[in-house]
Protein backbone atom coordinates (compact mmCIF):
# COMPACT_ATOMS: atom_id res chain seq x y z
CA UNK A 1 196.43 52.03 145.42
CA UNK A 2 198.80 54.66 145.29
CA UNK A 3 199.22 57.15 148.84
CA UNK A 4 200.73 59.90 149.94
CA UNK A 5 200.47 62.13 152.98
CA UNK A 6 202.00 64.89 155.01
CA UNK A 7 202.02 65.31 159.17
CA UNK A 8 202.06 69.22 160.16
CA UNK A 9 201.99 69.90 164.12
CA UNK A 10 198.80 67.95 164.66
CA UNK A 11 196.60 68.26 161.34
CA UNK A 12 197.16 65.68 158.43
CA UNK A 13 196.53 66.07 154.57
CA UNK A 14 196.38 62.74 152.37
CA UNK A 15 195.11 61.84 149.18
CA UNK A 16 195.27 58.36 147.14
CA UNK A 17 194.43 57.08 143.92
CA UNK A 18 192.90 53.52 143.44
CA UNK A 19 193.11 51.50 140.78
CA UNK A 20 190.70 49.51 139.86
CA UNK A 21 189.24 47.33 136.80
CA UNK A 22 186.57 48.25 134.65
CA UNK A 23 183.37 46.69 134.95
CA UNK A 24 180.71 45.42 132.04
CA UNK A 25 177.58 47.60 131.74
CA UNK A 26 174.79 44.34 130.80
CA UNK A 27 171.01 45.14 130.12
CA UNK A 28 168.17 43.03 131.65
CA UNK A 29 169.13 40.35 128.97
CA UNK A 30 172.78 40.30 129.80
CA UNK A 31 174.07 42.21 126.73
CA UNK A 32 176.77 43.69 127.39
CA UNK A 33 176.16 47.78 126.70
CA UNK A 34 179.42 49.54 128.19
CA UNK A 35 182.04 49.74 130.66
CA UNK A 36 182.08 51.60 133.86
CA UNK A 37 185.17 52.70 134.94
CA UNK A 38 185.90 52.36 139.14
CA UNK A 39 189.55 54.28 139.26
CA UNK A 40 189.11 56.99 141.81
CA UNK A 41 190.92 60.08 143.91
CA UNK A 42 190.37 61.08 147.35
CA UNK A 43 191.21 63.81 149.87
CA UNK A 44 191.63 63.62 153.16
CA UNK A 45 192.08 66.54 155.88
CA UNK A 46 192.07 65.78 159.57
CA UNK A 47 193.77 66.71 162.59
CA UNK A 48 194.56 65.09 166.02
CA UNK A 49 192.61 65.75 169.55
CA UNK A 50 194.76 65.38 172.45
CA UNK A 51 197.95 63.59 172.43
CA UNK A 52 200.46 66.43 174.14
CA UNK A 53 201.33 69.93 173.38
CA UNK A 54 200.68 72.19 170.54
CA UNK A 55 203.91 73.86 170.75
CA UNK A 56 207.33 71.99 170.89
């Protein structure tokens, strides 16, 4: 997994990439028929409720 992420005043941004292995596709039988691939991005946006001021 690979993260990164900024802090502004009270709202946070992230994203992260995860790495993952392929997986076998199989039919009923158990032939294989393809691969699936399980790497993924995500986005994150939040912010904080509470915790002191807004201004410094």
């Amino acid at each position: 997994m690979l993260r990164a992420g900024v802090e502004l005043g009270k709202f946070r941004i992230g994203a992260e990439y995860n790495f993952v292995p392929t997986s076998d596709l199989q039919n009923v039988s158990g032939q294989v028929i393809g691969e699936a691939v399980n790497e993924y991005f995500g986005f994150t946006l939040g912010f904080f409720v509470g915790g002191g001021r807004w201004r410094k």
